[in-house]
PDB file of N, CA and C in Angstrom:
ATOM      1  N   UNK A   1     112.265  92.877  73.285  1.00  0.00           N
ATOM      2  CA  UNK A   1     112.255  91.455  73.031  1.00  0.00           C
ATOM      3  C   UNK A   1     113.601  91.069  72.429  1.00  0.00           C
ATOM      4  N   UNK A   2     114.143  89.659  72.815  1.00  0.00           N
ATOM      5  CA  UNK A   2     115.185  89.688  72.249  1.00  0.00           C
ATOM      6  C   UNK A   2     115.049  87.728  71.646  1.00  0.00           C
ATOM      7  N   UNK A   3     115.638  87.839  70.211  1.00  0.00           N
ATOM      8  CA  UNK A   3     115.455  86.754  69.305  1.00  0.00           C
ATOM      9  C   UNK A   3     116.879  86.541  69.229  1.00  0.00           C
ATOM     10  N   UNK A   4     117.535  84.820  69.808  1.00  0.00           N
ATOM     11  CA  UNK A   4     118.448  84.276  69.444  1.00  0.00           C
ATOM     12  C   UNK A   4     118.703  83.061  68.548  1.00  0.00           C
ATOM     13  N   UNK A   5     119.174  83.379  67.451  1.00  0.00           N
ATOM     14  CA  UNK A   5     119.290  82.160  66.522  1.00  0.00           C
ATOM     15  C   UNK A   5     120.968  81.357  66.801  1.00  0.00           C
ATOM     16  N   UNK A   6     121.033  80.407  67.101  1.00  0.00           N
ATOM     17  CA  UNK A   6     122.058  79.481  67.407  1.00  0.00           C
ATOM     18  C   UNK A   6     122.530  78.570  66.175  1.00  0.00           C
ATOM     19  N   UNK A   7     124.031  78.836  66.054  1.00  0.00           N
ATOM     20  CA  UNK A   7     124.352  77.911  64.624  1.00  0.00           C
ATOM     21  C   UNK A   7     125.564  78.224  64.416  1.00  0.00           C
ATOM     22  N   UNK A   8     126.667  77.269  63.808  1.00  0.00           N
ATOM     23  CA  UNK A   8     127.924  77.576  63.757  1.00  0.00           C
ATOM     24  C   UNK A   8     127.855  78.891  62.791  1.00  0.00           C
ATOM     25  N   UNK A   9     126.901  78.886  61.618  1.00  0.00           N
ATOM     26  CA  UNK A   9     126.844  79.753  60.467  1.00  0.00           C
ATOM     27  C   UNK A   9     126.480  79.097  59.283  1.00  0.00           C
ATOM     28  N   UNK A  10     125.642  77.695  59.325  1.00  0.00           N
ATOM     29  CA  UNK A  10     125.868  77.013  58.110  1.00  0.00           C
ATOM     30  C   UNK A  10     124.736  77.745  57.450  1.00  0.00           C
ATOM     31  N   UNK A  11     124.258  77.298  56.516  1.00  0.00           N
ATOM     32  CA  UNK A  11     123.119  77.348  55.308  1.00  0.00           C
ATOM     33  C   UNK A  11     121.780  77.350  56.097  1.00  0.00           C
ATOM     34  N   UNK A  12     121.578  76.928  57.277  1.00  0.00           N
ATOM     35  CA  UNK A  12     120.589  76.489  57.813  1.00  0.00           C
ATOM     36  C   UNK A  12     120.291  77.492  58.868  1.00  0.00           C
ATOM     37  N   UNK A  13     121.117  77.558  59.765  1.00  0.00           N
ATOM     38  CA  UNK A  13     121.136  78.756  60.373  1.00  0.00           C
ATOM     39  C   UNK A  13     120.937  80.499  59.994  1.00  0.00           C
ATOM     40  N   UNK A  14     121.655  80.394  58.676  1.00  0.00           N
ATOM     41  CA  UNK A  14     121.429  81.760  57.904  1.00  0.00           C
ATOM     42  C   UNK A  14     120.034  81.750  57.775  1.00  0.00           C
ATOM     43  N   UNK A  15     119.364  81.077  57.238  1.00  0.00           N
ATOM     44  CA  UNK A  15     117.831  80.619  56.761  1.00  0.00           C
ATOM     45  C   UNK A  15     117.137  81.209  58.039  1.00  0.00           C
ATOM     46  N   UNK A  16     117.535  80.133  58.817  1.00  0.00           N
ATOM     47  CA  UNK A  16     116.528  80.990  60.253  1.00  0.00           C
ATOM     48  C   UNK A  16     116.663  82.215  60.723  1.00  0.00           C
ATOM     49  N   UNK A  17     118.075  82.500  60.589  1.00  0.00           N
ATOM     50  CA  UNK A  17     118.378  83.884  61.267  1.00  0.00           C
ATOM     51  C   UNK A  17     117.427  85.145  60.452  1.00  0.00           C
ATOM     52  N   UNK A  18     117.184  85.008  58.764  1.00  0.00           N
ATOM     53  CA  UNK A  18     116.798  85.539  57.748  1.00  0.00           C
ATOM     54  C   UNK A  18     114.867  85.671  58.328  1.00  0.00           C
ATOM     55  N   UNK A  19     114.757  84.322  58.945  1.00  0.00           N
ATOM     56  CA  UNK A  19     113.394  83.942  58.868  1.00  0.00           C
ATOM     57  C   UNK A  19     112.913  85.090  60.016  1.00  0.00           C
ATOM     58  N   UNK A  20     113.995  84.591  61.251  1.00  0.00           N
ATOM     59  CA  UNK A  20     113.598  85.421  62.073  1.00  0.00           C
ATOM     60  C   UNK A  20     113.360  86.956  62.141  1.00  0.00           C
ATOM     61  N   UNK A  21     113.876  87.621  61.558  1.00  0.00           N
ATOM     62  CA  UNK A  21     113.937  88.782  61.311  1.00  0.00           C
ATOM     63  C   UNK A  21     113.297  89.682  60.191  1.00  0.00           C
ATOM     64  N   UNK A  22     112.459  88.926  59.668  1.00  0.00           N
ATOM     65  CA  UNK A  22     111.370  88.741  58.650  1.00  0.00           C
ATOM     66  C   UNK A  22     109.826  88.454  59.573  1.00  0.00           C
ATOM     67  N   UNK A  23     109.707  87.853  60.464  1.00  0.00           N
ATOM     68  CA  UNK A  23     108.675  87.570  61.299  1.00  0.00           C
ATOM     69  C   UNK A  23     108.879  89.013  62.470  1.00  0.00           C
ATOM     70  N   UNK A  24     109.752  89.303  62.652  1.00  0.00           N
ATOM     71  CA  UNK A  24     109.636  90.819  63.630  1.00  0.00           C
ATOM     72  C   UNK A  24     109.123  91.960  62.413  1.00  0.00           C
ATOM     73  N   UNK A  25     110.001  92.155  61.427  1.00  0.00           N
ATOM     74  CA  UNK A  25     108.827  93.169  60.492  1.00  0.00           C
ATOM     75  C   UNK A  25     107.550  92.534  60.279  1.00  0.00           C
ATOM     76  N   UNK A  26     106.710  91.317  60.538  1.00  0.00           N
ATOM     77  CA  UNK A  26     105.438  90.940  60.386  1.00  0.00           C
ATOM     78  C   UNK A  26     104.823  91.028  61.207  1.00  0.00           C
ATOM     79  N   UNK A  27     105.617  91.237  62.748  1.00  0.00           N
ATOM     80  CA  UNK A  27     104.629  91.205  63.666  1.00  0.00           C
ATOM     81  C   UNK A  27     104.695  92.913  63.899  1.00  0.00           C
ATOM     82  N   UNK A  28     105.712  93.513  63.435  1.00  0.00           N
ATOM     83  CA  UNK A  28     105.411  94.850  63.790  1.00  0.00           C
ATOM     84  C   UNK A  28     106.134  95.591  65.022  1.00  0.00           C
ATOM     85  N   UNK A  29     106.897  94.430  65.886  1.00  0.00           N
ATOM     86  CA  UNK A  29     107.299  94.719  67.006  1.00  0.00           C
ATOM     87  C   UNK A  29     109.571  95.436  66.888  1.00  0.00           C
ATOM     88  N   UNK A  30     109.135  95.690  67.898  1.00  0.00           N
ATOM     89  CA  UNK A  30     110.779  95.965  68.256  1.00  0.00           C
ATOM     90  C   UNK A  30     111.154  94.883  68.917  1.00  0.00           C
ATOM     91  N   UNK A  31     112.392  94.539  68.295  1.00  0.00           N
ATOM     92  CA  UNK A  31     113.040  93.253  68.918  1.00  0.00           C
ATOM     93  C   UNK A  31     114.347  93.274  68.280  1.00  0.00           C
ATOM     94  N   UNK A  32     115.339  92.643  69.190  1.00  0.00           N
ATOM     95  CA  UNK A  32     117.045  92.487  69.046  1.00  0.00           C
ATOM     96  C   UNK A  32     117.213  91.135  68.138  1.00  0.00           C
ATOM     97  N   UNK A  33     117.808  90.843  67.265  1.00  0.00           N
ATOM     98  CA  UNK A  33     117.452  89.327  66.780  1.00  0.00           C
ATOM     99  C   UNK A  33     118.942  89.482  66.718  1.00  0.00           C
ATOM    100  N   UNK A  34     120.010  88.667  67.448  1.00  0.00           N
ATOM    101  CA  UNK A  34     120.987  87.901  67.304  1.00  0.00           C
ATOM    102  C   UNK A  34     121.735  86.978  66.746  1.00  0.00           C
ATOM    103  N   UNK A  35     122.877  86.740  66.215  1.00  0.00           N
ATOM    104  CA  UNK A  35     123.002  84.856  66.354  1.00  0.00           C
ATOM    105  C   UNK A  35     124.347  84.871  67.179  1.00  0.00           C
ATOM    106  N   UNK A  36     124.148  83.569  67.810  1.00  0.00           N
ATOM    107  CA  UNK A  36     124.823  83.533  68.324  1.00  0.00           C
ATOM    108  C   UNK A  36     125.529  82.155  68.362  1.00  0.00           C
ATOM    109  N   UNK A  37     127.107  82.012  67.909  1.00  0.00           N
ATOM    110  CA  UNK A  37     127.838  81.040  67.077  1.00  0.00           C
ATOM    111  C   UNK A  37     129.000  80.020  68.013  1.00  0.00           C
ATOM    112  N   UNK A  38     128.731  80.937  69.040  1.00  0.00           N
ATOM    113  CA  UNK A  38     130.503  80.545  69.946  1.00  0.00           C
ATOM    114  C   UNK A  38     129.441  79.352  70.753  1.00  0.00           C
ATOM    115  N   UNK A  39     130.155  77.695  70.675  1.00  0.00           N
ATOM    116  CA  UNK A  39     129.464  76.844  70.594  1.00  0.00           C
ATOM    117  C   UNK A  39     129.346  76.734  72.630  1.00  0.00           C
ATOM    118  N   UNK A  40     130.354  77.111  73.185  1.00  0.00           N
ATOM    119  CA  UNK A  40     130.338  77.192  74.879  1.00  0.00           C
ATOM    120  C   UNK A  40     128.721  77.790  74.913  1.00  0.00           C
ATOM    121  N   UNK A  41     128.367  79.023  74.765  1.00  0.00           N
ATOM    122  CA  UNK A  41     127.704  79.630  74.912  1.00  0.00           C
ATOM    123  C   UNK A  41     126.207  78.833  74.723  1.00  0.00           C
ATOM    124  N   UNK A  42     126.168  78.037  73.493  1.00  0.00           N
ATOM    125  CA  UNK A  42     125.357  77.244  72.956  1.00  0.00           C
ATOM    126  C   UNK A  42     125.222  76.227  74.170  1.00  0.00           C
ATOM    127  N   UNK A  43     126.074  75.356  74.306  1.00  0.00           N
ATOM    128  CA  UNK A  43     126.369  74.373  75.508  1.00  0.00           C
ATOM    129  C   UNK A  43     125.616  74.809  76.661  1.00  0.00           C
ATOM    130  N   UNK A  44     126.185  76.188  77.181  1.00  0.00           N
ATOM    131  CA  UNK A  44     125.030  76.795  78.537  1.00  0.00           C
ATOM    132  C   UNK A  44     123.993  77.065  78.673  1.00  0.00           C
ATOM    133  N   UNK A  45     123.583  77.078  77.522  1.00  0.00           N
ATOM    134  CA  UNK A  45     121.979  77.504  76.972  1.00  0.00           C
ATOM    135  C   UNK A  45     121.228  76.055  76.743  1.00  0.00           C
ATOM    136  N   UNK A  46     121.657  74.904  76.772  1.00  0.00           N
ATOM    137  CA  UNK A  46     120.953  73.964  76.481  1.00  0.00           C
ATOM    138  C   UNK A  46     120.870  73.527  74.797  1.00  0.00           C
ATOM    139  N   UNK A  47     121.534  74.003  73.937  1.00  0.00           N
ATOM    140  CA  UNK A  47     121.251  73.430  72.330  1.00  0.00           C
ATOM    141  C   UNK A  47     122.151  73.073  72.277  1.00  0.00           C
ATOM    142  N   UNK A  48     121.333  71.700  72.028  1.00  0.00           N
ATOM    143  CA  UNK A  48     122.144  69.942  71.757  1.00  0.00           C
ATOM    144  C   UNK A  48     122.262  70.194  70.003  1.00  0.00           C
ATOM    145  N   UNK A  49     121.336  70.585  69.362  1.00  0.00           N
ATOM    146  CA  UNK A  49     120.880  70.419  67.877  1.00  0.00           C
ATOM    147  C   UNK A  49     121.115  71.920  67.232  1.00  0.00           C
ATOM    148  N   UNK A  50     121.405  71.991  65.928  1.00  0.00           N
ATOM    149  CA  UNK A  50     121.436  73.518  65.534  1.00  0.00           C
ATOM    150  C   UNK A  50     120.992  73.524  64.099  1.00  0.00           C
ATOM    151  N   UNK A  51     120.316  74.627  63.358  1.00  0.00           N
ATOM    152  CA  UNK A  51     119.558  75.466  64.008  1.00  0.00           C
ATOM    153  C   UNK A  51     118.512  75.397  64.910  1.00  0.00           C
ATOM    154  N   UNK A  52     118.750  76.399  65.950  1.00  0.00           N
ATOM    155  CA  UNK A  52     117.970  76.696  67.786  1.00  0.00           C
ATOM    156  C   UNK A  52     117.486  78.108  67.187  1.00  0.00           C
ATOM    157  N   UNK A  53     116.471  78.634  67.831  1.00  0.00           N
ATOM    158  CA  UNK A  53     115.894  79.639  68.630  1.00  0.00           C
ATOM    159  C   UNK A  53     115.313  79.820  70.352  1.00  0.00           C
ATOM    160  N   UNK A  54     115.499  80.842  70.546  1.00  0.00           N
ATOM    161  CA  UNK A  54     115.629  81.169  71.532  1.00  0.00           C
ATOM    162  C   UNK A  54     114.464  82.858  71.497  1.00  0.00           C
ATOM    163  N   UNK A  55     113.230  82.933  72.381  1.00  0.00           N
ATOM    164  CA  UNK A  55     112.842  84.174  72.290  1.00  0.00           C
ATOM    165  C   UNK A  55     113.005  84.339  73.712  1.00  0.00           C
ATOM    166  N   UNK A  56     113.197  85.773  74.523  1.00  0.00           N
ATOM    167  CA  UNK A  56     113.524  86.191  75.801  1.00  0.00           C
ATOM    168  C   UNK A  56     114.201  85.126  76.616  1.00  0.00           C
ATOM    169  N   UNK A  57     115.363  84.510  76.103  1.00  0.00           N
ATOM    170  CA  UNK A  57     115.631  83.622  77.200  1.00  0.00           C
ATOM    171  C   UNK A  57     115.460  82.283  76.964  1.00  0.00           C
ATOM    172  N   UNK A  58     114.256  81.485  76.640  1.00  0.00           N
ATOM    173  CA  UNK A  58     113.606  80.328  76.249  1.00  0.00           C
ATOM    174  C   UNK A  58     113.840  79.658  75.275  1.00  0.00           C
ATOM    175  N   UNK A  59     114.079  78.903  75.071  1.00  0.00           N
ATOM    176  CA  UNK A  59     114.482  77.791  73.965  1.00  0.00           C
ATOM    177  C   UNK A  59     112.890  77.436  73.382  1.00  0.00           C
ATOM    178  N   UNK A  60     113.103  77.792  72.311  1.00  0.00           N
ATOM    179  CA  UNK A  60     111.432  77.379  71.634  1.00  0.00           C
ATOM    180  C   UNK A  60     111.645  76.308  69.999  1.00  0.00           C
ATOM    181  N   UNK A  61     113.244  76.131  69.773  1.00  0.00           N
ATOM    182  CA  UNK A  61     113.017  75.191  68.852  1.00  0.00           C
ATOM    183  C   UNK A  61     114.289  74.818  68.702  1.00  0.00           C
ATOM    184  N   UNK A  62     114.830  73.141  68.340  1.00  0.00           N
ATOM    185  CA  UNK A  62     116.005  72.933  68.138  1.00  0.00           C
ATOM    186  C   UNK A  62     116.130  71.946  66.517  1.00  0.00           C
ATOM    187  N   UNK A  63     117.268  72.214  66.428  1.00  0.00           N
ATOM    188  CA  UNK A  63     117.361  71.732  64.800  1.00  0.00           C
ATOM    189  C   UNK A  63     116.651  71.530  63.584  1.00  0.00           C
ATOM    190  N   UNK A  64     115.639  72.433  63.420  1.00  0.00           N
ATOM    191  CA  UNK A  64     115.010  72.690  62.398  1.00  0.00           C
ATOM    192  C   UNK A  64     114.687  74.465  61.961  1.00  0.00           C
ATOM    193  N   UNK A  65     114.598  74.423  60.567  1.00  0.00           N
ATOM    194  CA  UNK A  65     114.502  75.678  60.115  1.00  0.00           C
ATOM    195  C   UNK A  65     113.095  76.179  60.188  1.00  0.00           C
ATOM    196  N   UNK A  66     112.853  77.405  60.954  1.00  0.00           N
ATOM    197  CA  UNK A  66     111.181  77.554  60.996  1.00  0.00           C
ATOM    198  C   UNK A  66     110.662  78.272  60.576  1.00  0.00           C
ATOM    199  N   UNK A  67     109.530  78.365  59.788  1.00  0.00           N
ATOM    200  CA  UNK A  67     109.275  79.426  58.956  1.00  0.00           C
ATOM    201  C   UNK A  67     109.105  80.899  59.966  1.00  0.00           C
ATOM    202  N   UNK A  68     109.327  81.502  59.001  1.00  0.00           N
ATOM    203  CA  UNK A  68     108.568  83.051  59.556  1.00  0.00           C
ATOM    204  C   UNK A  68     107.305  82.911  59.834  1.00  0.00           C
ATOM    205  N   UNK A  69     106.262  82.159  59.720  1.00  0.00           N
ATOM    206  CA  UNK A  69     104.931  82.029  60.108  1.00  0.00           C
ATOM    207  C   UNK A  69     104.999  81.537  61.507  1.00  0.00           C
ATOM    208  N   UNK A  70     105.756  79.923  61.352  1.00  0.00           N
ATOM    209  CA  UNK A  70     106.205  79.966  63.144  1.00  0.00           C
ATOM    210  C   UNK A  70     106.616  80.594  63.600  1.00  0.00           C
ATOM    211  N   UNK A  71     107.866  81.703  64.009  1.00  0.00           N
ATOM    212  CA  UNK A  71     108.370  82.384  64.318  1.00  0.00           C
ATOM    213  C   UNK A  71     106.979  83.264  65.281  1.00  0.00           C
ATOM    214  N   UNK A  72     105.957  83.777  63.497  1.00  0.00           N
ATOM    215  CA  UNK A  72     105.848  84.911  64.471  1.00  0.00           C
ATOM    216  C   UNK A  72     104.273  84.572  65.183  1.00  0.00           C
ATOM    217  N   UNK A  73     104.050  83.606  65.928  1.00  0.00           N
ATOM    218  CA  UNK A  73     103.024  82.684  66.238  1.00  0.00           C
ATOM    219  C   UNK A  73     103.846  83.007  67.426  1.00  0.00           C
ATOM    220  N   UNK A  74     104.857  82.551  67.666  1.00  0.00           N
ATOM    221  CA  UNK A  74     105.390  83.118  69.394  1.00  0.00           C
ATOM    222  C   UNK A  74     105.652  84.533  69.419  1.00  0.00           C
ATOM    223  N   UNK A  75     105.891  85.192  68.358  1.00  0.00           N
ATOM    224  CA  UNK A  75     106.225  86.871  69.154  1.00  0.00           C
ATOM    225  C   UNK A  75     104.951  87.200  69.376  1.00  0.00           C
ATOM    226  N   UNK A  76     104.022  86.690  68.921  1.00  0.00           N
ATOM    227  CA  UNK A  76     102.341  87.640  69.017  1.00  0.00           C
ATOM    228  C   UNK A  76     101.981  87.342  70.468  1.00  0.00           C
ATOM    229  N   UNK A  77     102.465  85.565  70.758  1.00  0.00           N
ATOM    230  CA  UNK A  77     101.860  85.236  72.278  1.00  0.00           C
ATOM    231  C   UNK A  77     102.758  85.740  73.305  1.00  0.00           C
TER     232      UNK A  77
END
């Protein structure tokens, strides 16, 4: 599984990136959790807003910080 958090690096992004990777030790699973900052990249992917996540590919949230409870509500499904 692979978890992308999108964000230049601010305060907000750290938060999620933190969150995210806190919800993979809860769910128990193996997974790659990323961030990824270089804003082109962001652009091709579709995030208008930041902080983004991204699980396998999919855009599952834009500009808000989400808890580790959300988070791991999609790695389980």
């Amino acid at each position: 599984m692979l978890i992308e958090v999108f964000g230049p690096g601010c305060a907000k992004c750290e938060t999620l990136l933190k969150h995210a990777r806190h919800a993979v030790e809860l769910a128990g699973i193996e997974a790659q959790v990323v961030k990824v900052s270089d804003y082109l990249t962001m652009a091709q992917r579709g995030v208008l807003s930041t902080p983004a996540l991204a699980v396998n590919g999919q855009l599952k949230s834009q500009g808000k910080v989400l808890s580790s409870t959300e988070i791991l509500e999609w790695l389980k499904g």
